[in-house]
N, C-alpha and C. Protein backbone atom coordinates (compact mmCIF):
# COMPACT_ATOMS: atom_id res chain seq x y z
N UNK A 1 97.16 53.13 56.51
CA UNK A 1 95.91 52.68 55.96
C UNK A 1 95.57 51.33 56.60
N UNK A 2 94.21 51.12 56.87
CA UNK A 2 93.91 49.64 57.90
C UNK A 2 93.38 48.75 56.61
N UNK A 3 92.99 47.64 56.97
CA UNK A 3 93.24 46.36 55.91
C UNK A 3 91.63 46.74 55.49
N UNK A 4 90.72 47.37 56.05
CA UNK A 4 89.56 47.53 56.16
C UNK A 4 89.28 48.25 55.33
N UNK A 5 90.23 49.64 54.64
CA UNK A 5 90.10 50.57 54.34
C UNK A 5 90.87 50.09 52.76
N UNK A 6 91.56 49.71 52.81
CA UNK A 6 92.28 49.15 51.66
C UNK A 6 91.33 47.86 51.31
N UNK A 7 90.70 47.21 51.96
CA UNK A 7 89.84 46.16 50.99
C UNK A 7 88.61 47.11 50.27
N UNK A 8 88.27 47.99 50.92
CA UNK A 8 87.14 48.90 50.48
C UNK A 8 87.51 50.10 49.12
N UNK A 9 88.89 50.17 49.10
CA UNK A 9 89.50 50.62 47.91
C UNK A 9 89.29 50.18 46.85
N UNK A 10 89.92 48.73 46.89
CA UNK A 10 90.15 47.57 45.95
C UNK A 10 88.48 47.39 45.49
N UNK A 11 87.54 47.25 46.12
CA UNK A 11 86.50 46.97 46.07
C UNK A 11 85.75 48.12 45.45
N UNK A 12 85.70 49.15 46.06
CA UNK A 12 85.82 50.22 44.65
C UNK A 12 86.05 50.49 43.13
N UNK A 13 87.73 49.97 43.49
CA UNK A 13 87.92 49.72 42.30
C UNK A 13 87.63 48.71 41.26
N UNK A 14 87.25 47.78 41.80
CA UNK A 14 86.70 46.71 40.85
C UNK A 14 85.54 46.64 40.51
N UNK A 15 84.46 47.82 41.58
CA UNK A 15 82.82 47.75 40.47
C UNK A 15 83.34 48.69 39.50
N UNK A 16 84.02 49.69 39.72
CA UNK A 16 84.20 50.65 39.14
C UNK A 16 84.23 50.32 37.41
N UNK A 17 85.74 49.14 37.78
CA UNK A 17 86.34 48.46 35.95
C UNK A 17 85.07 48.04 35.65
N UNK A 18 84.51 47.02 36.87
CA UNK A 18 83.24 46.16 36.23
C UNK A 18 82.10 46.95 35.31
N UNK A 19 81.61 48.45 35.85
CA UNK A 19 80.61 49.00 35.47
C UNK A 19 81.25 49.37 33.78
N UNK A 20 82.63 50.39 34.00
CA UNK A 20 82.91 50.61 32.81
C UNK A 20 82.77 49.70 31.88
N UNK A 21 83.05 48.30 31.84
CA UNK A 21 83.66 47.45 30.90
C UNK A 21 82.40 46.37 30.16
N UNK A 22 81.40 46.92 31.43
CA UNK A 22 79.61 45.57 30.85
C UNK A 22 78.88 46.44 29.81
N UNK A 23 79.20 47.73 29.47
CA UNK A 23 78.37 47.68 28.46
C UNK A 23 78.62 47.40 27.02
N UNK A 24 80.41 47.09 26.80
CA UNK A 24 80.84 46.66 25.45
C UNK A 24 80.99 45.21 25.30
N UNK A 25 81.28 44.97 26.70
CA UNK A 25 80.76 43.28 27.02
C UNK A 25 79.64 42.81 26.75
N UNK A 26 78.82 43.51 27.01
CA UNK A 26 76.99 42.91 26.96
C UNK A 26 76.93 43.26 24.91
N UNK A 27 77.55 44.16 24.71
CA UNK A 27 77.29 44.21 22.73
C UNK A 27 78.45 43.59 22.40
N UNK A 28 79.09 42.80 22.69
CA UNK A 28 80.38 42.06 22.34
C UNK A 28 79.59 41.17 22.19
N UNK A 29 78.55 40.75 23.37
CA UNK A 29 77.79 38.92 23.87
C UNK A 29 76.75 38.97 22.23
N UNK A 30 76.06 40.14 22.46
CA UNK A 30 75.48 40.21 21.50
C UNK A 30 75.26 40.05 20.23
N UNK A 31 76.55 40.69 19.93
CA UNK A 31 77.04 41.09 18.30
C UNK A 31 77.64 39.08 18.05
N UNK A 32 77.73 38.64 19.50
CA UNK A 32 78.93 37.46 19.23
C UNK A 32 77.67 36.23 18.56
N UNK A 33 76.67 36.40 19.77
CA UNK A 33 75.05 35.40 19.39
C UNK A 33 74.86 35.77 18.62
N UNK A 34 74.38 37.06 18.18
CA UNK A 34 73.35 37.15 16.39
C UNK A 34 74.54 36.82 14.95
N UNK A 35 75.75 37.13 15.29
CA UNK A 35 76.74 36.38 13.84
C UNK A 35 76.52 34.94 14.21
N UNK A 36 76.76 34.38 15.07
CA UNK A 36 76.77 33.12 15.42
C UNK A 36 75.51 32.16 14.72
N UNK A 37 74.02 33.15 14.97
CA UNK A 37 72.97 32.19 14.53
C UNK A 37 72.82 32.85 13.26
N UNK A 38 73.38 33.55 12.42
CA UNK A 38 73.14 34.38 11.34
C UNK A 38 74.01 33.16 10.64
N UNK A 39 75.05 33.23 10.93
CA UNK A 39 75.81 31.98 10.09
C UNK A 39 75.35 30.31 10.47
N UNK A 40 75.20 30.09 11.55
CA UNK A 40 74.13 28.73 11.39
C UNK A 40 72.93 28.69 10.56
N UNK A 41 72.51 29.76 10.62
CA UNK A 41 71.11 29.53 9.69
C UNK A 41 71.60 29.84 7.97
N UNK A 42 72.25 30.02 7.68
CA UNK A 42 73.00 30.08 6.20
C UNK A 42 73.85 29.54 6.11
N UNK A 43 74.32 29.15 6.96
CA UNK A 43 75.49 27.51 6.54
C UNK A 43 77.27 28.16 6.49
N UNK A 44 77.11 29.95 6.41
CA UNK A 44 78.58 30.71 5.80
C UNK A 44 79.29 30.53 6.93
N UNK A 45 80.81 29.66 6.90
CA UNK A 45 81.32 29.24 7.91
C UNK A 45 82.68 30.39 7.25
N UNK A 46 82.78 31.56 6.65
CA UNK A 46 84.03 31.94 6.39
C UNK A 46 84.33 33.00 7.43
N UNK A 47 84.93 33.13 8.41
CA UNK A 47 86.07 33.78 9.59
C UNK A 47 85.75 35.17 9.39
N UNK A 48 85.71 35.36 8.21
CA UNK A 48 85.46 37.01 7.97
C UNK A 48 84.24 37.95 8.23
N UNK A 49 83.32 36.51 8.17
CA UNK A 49 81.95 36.89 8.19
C UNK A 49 81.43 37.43 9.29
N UNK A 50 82.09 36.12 9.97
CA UNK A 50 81.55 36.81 11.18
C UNK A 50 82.27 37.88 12.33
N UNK A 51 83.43 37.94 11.92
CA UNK A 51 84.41 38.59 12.64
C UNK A 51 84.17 40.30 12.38
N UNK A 52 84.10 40.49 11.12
CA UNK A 52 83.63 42.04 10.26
C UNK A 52 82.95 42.96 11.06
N UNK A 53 81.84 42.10 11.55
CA UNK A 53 79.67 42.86 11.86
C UNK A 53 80.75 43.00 13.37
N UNK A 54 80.79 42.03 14.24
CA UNK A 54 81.04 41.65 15.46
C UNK A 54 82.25 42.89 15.87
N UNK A 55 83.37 43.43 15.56
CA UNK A 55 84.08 44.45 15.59
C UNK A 55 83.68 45.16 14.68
N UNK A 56 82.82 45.66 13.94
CA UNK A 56 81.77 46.97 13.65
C UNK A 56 80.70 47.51 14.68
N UNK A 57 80.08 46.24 15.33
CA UNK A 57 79.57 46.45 16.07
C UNK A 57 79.97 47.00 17.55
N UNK A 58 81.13 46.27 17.82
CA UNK A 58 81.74 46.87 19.20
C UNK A 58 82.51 48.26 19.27
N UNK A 59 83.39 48.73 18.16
CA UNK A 59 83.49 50.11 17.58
C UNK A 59 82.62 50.90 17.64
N UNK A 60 81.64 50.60 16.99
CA UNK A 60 79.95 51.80 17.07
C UNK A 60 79.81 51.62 19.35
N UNK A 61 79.83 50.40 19.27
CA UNK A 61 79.50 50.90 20.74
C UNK A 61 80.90 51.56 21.42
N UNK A 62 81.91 51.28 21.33
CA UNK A 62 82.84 51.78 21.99
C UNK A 62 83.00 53.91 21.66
N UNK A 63 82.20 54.23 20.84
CA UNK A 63 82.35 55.18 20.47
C UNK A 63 80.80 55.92 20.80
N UNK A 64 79.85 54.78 21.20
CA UNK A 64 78.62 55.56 22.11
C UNK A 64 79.09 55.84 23.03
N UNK A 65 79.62 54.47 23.72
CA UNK A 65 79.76 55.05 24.92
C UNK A 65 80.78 55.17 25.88
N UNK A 66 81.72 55.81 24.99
CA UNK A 66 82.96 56.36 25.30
C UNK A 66 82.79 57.77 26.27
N UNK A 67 81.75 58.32 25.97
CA UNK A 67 81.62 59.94 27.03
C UNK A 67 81.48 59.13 28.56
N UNK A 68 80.64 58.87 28.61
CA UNK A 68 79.50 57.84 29.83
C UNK A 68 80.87 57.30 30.58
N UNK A 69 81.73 56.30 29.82
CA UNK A 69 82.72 55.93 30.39
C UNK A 69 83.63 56.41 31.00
N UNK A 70 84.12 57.80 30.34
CA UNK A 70 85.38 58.77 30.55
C UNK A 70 84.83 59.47 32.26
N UNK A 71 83.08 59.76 32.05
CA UNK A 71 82.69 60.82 32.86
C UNK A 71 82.80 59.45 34.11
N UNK A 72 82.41 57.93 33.88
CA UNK A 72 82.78 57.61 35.36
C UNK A 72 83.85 57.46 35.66
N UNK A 73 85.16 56.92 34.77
CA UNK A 73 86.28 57.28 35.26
C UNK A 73 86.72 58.76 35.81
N UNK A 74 86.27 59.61 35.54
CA UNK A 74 86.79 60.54 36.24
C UNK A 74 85.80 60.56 37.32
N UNK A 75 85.12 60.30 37.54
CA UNK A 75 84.49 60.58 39.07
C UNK A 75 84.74 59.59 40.29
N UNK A 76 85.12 58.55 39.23
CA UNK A 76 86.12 57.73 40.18
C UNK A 76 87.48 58.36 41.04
N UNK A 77 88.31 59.16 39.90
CA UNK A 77 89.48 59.25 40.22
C UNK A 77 89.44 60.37 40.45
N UNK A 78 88.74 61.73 40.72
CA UNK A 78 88.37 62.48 41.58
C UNK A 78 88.45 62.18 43.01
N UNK A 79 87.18 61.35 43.12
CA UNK A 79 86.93 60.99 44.47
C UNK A 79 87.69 60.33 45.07
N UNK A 80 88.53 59.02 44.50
CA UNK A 80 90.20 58.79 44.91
C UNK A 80 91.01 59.84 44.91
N UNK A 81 91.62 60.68 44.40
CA UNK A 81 92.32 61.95 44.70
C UNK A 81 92.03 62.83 45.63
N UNK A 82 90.79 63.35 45.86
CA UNK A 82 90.09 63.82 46.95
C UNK A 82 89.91 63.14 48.57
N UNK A 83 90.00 62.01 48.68
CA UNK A 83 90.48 60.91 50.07
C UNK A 83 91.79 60.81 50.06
N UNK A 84 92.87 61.58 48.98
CA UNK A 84 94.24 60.77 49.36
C UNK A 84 94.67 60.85 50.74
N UNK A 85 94.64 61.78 51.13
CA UNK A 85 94.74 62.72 53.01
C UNK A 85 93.86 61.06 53.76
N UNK A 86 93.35 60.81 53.51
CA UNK A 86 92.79 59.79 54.64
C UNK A 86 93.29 58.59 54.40
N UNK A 87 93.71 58.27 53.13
CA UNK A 87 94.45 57.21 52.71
C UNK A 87 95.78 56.98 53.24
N UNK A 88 96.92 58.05 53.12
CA UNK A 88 97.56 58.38 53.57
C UNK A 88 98.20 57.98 55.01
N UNK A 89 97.17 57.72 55.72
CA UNK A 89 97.96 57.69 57.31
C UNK A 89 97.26 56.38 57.69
C-alpha cells in the first residue's frame, strides 16, 4: 500500500466518523443551549434539571437516527471490504 493510498483511507475514514457522529452532536449543542437559557431565565440551578431534557433529548435522537447511521456505516465498510485486493499489495 503507498503512503498516498493509506492517507486517502484514513481520510475516508474520518469524514466517515465525522458525518456519523454531527447529527447527535448538533442535538447534543442544542438540547445543551436551550437547558442552558431555560435555566438562566428561571434562576433553577439544580444538576438534574438540566441534565434529564438534555439526555432525553439525545436518546430520542440517537434512536432517529440510528437507521441513517447503521446504513452509512455499512456502506462504508462494504466499500472498504470490496478494495481489500487493492489495499493489499
Amino acid at each position: 500500500m503507498s503512503a498516498q493510498l493509506g492517507a486517502e483511507l484514513i481520510r475516508q475514514a474520518l469524514w466517515t466518523a465525522m458525518w456519523v457522529s454531527l447529527p447527535l452532536l448538533a442535538v447534543a449543542l442544542v438540547a445543551g443551549v436551550v437547558m442552558g437559557l431555560v435555566q438562566l431565565v428561571t434562576s433553577i440551578q439544580d444538576p438534574g434539571f438540566g441534565t434529564v431534557p438534555r439526555l432525553g433529548a439525545f436518546l430520542a435522537a440517537l434512536v432517529i437516527f440510528l437507521p441513517w447511521m447503521f446504513a452509512v456505516l455499512m456502506s462504508y465498510t462494504t466499500k472498504l471490504f470490496g478494495d481489500l485486493g487493492r489495499y493489499a499489495r
